[in-house]
N, C-alpha and C. Protein backbone atom coordinates (compact mmCIF):
# COMPACT_ATOMS: atom_id res chain seq x y z
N UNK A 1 0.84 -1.16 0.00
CA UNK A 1 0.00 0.00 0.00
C UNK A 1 0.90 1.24 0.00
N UNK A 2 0.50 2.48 -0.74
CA UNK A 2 1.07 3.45 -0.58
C UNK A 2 0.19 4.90 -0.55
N UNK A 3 0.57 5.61 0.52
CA UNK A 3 -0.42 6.91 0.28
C UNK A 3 0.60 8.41 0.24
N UNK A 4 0.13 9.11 -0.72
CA UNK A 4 1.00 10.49 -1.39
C UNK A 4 0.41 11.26 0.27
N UNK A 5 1.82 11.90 0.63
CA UNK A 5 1.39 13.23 1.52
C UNK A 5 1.03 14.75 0.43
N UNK A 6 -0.02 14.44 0.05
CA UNK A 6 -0.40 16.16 -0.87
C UNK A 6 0.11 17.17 -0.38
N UNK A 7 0.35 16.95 0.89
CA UNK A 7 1.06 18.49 1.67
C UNK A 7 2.20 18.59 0.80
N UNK A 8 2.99 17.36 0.85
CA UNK A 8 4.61 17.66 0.42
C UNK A 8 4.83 18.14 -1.31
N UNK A 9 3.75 17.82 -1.91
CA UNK A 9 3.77 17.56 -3.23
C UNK A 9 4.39 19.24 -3.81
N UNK A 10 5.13 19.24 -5.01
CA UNK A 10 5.84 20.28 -5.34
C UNK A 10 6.57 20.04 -6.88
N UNK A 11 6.36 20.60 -7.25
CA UNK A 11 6.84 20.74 -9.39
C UNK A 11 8.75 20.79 -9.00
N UNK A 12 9.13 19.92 -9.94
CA UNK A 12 10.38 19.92 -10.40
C UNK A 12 10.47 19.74 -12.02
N UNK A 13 10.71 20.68 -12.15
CA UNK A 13 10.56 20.94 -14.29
C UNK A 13 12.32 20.73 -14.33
N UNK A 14 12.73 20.89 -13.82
CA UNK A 14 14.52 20.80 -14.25
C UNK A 14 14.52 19.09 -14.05
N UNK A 15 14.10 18.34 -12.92
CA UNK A 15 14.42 17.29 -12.53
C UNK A 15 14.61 16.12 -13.83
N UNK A 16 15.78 15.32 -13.72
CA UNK A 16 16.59 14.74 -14.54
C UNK A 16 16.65 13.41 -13.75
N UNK A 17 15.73 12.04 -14.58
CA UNK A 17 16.42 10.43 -13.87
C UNK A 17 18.06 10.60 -13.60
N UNK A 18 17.86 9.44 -12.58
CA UNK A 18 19.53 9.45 -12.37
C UNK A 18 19.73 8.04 -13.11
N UNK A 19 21.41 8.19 -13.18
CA UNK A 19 21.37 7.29 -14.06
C UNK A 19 21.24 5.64 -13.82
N UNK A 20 21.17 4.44 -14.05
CA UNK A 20 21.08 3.17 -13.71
C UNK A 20 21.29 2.10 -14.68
N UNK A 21 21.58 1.06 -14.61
CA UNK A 21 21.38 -0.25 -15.84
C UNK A 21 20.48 0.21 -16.80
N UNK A 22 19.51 0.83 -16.95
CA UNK A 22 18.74 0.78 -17.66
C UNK A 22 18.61 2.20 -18.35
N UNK A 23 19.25 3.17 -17.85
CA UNK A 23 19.01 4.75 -18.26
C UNK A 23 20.52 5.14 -17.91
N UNK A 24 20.71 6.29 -18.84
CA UNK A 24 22.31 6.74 -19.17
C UNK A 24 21.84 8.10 -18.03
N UNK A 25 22.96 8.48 -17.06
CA UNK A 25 22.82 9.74 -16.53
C UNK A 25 21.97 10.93 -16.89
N UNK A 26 20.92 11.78 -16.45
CA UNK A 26 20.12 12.72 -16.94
C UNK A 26 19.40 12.46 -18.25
N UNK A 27 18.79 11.56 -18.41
CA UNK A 27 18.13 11.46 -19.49
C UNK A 27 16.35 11.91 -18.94
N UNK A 28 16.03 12.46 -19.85
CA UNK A 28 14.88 13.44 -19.68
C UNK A 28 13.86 12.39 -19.52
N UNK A 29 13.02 12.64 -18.23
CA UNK A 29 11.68 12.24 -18.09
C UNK A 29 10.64 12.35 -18.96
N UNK A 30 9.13 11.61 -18.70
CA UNK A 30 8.68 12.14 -19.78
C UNK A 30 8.33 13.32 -20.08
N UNK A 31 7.70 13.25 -21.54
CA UNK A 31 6.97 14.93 -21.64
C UNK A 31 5.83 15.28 -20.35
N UNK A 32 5.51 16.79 -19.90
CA UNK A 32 4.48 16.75 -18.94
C UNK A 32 5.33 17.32 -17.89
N UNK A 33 4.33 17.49 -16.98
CA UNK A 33 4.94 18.18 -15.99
C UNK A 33 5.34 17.20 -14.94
N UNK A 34 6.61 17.21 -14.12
CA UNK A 34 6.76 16.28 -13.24
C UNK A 34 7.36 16.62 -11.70
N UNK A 35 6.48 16.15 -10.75
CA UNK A 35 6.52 16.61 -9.45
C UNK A 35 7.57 15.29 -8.60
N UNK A 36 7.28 16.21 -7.22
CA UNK A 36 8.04 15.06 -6.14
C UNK A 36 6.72 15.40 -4.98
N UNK A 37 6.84 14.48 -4.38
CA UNK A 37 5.84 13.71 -3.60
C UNK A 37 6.19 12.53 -2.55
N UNK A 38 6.41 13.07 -1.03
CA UNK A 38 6.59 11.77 -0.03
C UNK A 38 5.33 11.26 -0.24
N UNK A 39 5.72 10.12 -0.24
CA UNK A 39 4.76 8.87 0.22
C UNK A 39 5.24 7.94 1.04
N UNK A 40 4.19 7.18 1.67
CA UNK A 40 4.66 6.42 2.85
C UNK A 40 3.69 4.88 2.46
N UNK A 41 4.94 4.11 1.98
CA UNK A 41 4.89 3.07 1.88
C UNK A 41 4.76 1.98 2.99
N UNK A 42 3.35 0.65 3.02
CA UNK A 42 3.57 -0.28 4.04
C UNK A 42 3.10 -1.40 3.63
N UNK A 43 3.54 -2.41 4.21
CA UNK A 43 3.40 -3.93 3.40
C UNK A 43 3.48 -4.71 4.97
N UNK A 44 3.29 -6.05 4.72
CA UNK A 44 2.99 -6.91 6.08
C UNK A 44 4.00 -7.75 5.85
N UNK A 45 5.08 -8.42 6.57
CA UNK A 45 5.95 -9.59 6.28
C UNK A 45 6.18 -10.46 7.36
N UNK A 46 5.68 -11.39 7.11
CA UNK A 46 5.67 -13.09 8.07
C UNK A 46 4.74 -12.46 9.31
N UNK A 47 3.70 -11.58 9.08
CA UNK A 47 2.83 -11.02 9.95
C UNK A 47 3.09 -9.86 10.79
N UNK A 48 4.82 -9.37 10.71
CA UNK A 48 5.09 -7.54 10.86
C UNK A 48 4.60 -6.83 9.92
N UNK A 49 3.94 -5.20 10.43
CA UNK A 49 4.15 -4.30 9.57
C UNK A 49 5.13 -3.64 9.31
N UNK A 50 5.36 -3.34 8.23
CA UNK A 50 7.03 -3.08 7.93
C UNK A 50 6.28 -1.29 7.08
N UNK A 51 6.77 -0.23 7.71
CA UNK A 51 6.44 1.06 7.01
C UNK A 51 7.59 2.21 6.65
N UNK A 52 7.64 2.48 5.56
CA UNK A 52 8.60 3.48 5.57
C UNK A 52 7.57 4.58 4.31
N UNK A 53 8.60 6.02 4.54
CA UNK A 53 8.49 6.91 4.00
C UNK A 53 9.37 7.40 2.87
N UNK A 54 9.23 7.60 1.75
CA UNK A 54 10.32 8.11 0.73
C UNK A 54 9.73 8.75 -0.43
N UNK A 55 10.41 10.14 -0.70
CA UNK A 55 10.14 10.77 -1.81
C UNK A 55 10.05 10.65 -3.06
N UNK A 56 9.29 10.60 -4.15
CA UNK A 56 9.12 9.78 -5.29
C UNK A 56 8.41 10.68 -6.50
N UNK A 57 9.45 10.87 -7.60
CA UNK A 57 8.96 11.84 -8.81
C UNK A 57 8.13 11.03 -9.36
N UNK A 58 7.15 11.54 -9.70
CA UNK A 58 5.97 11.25 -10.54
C UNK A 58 5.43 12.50 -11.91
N UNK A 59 5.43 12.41 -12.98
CA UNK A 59 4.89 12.93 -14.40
C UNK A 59 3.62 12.33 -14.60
N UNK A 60 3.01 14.21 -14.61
CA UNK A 60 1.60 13.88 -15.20
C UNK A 60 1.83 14.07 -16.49
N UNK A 61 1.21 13.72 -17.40
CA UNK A 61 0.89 13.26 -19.10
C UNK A 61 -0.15 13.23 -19.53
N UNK A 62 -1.06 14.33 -20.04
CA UNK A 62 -2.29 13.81 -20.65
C UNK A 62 -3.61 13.02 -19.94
N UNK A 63 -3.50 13.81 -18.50
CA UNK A 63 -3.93 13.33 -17.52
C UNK A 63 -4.15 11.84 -16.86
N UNK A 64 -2.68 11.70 -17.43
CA UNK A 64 -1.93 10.15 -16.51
C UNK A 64 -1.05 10.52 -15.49
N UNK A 65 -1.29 9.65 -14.53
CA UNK A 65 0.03 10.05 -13.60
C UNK A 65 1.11 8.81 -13.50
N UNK A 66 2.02 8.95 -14.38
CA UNK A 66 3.39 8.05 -13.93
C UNK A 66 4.28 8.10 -13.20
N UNK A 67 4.74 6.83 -12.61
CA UNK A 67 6.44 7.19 -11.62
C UNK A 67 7.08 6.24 -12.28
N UNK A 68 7.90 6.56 -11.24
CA UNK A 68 9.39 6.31 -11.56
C UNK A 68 10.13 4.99 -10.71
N UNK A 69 10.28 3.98 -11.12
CA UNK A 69 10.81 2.62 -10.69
C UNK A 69 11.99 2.74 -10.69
N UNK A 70 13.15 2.27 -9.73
CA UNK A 70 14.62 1.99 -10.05
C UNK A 70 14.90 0.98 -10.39
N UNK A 71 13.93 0.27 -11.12
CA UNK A 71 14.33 -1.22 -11.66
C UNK A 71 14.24 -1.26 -13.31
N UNK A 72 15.09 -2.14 -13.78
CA UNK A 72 15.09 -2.57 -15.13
C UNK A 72 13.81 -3.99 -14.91
């Protein structure tokens, strides 16, 4: 489960992926405008709740909202 804090939410138009296996340093997000946004992630494991919080760019598009995975 994950829920956006709207408080935190805020436009980054310069913001640039970093680079990884799968993307070369600063290669441009998509077209659209693209924000940052804490969210606070929580999941259950062997019956703990396990919760954390972390900031996460997301691009709206044509009134889609995409993010951003660090995985190939």
């Amino acid at each position: 489960m994950s829920v956006p804090d709207l408080n935190t939410i805020s436009e980054t138009p310069t913001w640039l992926l970093p680079g990884s296996a799968c993307n070369a340093v600063g290669t441009e997000p998509l077209p659209g405008r693209t924000f940052i946004v804490s969210v606070e992630f929580s999941d259950t494991y062997n019956g703990f709740p396990d919760t954390y919080r972390a900031d996460v760019h997301v691009t709206l598009l044509d009134g889609e909202l995409y993010h951003y995975v660090p995985t190939c």
